[in-house]
Protein backbone atom coordinates (compact mmCIF):
# COMPACT_ATOMS: atom_id res chain seq x y z
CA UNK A 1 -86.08 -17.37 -127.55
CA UNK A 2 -82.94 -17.31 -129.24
CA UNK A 3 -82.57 -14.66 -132.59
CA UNK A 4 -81.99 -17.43 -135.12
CA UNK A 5 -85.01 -19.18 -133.98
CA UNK A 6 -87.26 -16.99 -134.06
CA UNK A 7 -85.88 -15.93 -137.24
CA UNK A 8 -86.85 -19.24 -138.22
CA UNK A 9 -90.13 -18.89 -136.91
CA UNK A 10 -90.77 -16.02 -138.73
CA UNK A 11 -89.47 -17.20 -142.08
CA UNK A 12 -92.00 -20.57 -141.41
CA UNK A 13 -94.87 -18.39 -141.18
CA UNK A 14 -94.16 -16.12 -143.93
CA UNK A 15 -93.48 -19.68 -145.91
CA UNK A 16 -97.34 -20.50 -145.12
CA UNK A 17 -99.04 -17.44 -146.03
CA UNK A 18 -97.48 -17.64 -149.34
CA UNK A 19 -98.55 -21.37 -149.82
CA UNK A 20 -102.51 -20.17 -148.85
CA UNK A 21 -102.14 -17.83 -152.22
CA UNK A 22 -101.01 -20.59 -154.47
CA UNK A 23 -104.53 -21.75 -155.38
CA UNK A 24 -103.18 -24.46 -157.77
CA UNK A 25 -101.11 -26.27 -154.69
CA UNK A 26 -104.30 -26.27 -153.03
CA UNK A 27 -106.69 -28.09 -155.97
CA UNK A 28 -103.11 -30.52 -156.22
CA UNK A 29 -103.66 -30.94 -152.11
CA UNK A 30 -107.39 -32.43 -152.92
CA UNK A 31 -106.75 -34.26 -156.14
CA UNK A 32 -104.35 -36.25 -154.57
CA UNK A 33 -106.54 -36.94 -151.59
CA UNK A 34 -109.09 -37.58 -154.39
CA UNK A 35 -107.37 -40.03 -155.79
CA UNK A 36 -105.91 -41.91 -153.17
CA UNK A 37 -108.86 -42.17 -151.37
CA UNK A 38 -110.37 -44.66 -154.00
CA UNK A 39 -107.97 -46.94 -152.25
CA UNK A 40 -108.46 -46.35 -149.13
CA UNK A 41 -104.27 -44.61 -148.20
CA UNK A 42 -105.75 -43.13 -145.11
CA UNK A 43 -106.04 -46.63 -143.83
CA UNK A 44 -101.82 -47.44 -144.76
CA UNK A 45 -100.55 -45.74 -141.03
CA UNK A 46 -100.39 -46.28 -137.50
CA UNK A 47 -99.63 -44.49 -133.94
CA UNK A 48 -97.16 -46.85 -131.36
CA UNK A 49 -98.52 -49.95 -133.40
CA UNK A 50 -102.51 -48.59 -133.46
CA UNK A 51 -104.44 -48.29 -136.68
CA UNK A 52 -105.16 -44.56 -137.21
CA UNK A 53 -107.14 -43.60 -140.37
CA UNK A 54 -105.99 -40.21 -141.08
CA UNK A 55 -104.18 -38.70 -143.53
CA UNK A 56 -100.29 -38.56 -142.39
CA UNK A 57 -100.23 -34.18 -142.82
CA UNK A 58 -103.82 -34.00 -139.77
CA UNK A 59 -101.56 -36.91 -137.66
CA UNK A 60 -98.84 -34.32 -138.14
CA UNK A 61 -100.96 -30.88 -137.03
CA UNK A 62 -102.96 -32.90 -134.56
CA UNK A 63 -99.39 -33.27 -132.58
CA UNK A 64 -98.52 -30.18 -133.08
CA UNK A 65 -101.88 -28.84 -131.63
CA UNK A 66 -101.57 -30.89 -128.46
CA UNK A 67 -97.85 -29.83 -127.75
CA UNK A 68 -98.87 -25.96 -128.46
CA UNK A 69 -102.06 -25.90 -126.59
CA UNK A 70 -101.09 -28.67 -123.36
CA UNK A 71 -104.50 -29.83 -122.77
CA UNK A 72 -105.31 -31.46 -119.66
CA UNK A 73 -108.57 -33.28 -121.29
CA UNK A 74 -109.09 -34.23 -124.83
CA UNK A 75 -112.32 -34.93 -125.83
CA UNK A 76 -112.67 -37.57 -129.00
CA UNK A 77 -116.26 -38.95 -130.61
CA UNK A 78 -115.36 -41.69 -132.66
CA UNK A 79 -112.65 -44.47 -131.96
CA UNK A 80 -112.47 -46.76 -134.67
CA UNK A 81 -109.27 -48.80 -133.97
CA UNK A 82 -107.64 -46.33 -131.45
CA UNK A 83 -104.72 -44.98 -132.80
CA UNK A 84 -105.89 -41.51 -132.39
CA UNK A 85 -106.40 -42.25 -128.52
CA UNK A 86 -103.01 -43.36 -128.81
CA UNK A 87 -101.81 -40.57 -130.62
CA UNK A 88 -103.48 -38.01 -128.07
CA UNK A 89 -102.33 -40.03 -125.08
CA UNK A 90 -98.62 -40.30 -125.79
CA UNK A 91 -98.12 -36.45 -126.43
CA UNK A 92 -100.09 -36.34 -123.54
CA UNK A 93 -97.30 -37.96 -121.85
CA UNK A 94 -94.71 -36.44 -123.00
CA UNK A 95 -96.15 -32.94 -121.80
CA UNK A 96 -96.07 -34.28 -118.33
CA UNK A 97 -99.08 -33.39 -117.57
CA UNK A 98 -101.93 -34.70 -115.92
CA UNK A 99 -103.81 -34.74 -119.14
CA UNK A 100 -106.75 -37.42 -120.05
CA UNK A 101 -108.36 -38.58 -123.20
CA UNK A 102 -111.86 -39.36 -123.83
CA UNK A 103 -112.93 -41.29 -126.39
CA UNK A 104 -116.66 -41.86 -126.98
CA UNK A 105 -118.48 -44.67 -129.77
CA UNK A 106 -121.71 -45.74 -129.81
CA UNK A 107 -120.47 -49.33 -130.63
CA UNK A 108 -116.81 -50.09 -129.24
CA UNK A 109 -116.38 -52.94 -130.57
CA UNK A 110 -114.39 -55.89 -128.64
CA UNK A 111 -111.32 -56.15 -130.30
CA UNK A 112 -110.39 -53.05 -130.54
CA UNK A 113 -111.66 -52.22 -126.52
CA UNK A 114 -109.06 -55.06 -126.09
CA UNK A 115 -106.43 -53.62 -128.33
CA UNK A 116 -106.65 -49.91 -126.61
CA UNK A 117 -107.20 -51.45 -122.87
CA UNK A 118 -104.13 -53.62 -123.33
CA UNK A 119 -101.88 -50.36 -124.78
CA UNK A 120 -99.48 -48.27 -122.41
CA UNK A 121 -101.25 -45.51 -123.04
CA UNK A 122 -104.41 -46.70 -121.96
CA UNK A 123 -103.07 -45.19 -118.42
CA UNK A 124 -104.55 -41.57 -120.12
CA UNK A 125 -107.47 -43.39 -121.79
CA UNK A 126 -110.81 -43.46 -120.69
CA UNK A 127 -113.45 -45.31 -123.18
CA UNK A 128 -116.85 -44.05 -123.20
CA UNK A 129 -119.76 -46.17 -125.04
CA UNK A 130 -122.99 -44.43 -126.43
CA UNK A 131 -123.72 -41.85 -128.66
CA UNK A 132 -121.88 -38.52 -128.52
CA UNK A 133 -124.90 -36.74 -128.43
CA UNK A 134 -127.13 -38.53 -125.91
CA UNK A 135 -128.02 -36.37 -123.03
CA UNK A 136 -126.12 -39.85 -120.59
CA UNK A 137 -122.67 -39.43 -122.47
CA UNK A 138 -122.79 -35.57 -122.13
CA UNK A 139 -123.55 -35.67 -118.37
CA UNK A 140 -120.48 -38.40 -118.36
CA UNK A 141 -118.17 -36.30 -120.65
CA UNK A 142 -119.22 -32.86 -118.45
CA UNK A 143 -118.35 -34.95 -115.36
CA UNK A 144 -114.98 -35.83 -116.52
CA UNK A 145 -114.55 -32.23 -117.40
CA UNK A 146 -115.36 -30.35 -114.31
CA UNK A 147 -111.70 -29.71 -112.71
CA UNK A 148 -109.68 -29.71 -115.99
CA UNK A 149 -108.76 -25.94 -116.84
CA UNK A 150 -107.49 -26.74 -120.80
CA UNK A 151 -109.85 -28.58 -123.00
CA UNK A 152 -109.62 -29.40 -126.64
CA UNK A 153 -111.87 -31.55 -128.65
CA UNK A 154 -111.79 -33.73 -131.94
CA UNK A 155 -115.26 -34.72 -133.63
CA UNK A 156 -114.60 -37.45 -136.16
CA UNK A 157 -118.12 -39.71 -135.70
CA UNK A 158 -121.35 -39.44 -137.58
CA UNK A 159 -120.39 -37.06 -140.33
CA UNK A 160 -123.89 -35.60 -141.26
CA UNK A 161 -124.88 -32.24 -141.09
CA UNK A 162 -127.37 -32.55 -138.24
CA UNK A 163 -125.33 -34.87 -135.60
CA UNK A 164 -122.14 -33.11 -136.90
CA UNK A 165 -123.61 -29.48 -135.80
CA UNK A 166 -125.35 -30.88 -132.42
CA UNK A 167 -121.92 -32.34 -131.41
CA UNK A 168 -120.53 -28.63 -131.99
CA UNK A 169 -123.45 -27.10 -129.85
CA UNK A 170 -122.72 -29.53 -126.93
CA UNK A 171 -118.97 -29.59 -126.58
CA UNK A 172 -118.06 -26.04 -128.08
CA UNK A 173 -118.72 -24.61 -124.73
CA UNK A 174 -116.23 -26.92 -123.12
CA UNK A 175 -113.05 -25.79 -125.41
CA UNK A 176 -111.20 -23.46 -123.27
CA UNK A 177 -110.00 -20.12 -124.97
CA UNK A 178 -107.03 -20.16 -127.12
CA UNK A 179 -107.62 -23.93 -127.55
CA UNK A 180 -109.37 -25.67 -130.65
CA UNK A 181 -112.43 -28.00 -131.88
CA UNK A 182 -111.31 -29.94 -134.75
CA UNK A 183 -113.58 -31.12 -137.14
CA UNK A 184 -112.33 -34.26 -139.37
CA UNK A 185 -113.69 -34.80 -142.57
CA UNK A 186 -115.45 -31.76 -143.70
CA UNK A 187 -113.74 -32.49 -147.09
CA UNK A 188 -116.70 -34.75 -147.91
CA UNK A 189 -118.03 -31.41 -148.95
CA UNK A 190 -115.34 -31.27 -151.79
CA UNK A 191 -115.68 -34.40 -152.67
CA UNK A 192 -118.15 -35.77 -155.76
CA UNK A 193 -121.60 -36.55 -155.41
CA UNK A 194 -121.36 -40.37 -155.56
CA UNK A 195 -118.34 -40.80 -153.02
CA UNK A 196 -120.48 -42.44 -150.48
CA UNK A 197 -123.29 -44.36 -152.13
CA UNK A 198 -123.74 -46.44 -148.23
CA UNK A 199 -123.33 -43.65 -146.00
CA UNK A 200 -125.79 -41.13 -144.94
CA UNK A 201 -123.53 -38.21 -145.35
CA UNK A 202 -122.53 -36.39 -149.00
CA UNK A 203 -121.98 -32.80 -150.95
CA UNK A 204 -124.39 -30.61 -148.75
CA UNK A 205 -124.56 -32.69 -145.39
CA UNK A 206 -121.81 -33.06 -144.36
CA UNK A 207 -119.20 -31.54 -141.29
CA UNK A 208 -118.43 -28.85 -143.48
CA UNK A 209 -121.65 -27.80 -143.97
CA UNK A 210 -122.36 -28.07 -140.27
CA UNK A 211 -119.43 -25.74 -139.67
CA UNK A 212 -120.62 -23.05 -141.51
CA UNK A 213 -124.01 -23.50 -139.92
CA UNK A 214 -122.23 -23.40 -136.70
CA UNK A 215 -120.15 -20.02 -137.50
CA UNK A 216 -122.79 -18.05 -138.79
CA UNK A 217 -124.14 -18.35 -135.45
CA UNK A 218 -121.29 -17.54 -133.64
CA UNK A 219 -118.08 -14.99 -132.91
CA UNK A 220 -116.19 -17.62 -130.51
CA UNK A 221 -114.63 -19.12 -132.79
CA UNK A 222 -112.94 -18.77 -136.25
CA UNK A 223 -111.10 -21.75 -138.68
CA UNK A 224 -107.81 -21.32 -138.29
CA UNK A 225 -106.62 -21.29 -142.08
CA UNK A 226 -103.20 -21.19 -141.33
CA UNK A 227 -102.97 -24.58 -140.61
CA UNK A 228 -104.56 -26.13 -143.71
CA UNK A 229 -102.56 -23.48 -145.58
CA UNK A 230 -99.62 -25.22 -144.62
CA UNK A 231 -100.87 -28.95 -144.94
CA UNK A 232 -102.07 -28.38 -148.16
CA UNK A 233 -103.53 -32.24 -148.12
CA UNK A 234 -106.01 -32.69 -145.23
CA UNK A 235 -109.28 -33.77 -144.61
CA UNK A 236 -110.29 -31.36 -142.54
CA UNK A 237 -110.98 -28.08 -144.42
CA UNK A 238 -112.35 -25.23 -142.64
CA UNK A 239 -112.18 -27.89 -139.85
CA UNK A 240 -109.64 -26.58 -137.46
CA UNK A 241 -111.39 -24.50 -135.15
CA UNK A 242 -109.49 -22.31 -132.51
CA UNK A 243 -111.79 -20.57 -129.72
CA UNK A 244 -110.85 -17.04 -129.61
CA UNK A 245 -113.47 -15.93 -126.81
């Protein structure tokens, strides 16, 4: 690596671990999510022309997570339009690699099957329908995963404490070492009491609190801080798991 870059590199990080102290850029990260989410921003963005609700700064570390780690499978639960398929797919692509994404909803619904089946990167796609805990889709996903040496997964489904933590039981163990679970929307932990009056998820079942469950039982893995440190807005607070063992 050449002197300036690394340099670089090392003026980046120190960057970050000064923006994890500043407390008040961290409550100004969540208000503004706060806020915006009252009308809906997440929804404003897409991948190579697919919907992706996420918040622009996860898109962002989500790349960056693929390119660093090369994956050969990616493991997604929930689909919703696609675009993070999509996303996965194409820097999938541009690795080279061999790599495949799995993407598993218990209701795919057509239009958007149609959308993803009829997208170039559907070529590193493979749709799977049930629930991402039933004992069929496991057997399906472990199948899939048997001669792939670098796995990462991304839980964004059910967000209640109970499915949340069960999905963590079942596909921790395929995360390869040095590679990461991500967990979206553990900020509905943050969030007030009333955010979700139709949803069966809310301040003390949530992701996050499934997490923690998850970590007090284990020394595998540990949230990587660093990277919400430097997004300062993200949904996915305490979410970005790396497997360390």
């Amino acid at each position: 690596m050449h002197p300036k870059i690394e340099e670089f590199l090392i003026e980046k990080k120190q960057n970050i671990a000064e923006l994890g102290k500043q407390k008040h850029l961290q409550e100004l990260g969540l208000s503004f999510l706060l806020e915006t989410a009252k009308d809906k921003y997440s929804y404003n963005f897409s991948w190579l022309g697919m919907p992706i609700i996420q918040f622009p700064q996860d898109m962002i570390a989500l790349q960056e997570i693929i390119w660093n780690v090369k994956p050969d499978l990616i493991i997604e639960t929930g689909i919703a339009h696609g675009g993070s398929l999509v996303l996965s797919a194409s820097i999938l692509e541009l690795i080279g690699n061999n790599g495949l994404v799995v993407g598993i909803d218990i209701d795919i619904r057509e239009h958007n099957r149609e959308a993803i089946e009829n997208h170039p990167m559907f070529k590193r796609i493979e749709l799977v329908e049930g629930s991402s805990i039933s004992a069929e889709v496991i057997e399906t996903v472990r199948g899939l995963s048997e001669d792939k040496q670098n796995i990462l997964v991304i839980l964004d489904s059910n967000h209640t404490h109970d499915h949340v933590l069960e999905e963590l039981k079942l596909y921790s163990p395929l995360v390869s070492v040095g590679s990461y679970c991500i967990v979206f929307d553990t900020v509905i932990e943050d969030m007030p009491e009333d955010s979700f009056p139709d949803r069966p998820w809310g301040k003390g079942n949530n992701a996050k609190t499934a997490v923690w469950e998850f970590l007090s039982e284990r020394s595998d893995f540990v949230i990587d801080k660093e990277i919400e440190d430097k997004l300062l807005i993200t949904v996915a607070p305490d979410g970005y798991l790396k497997r360390i063992r």
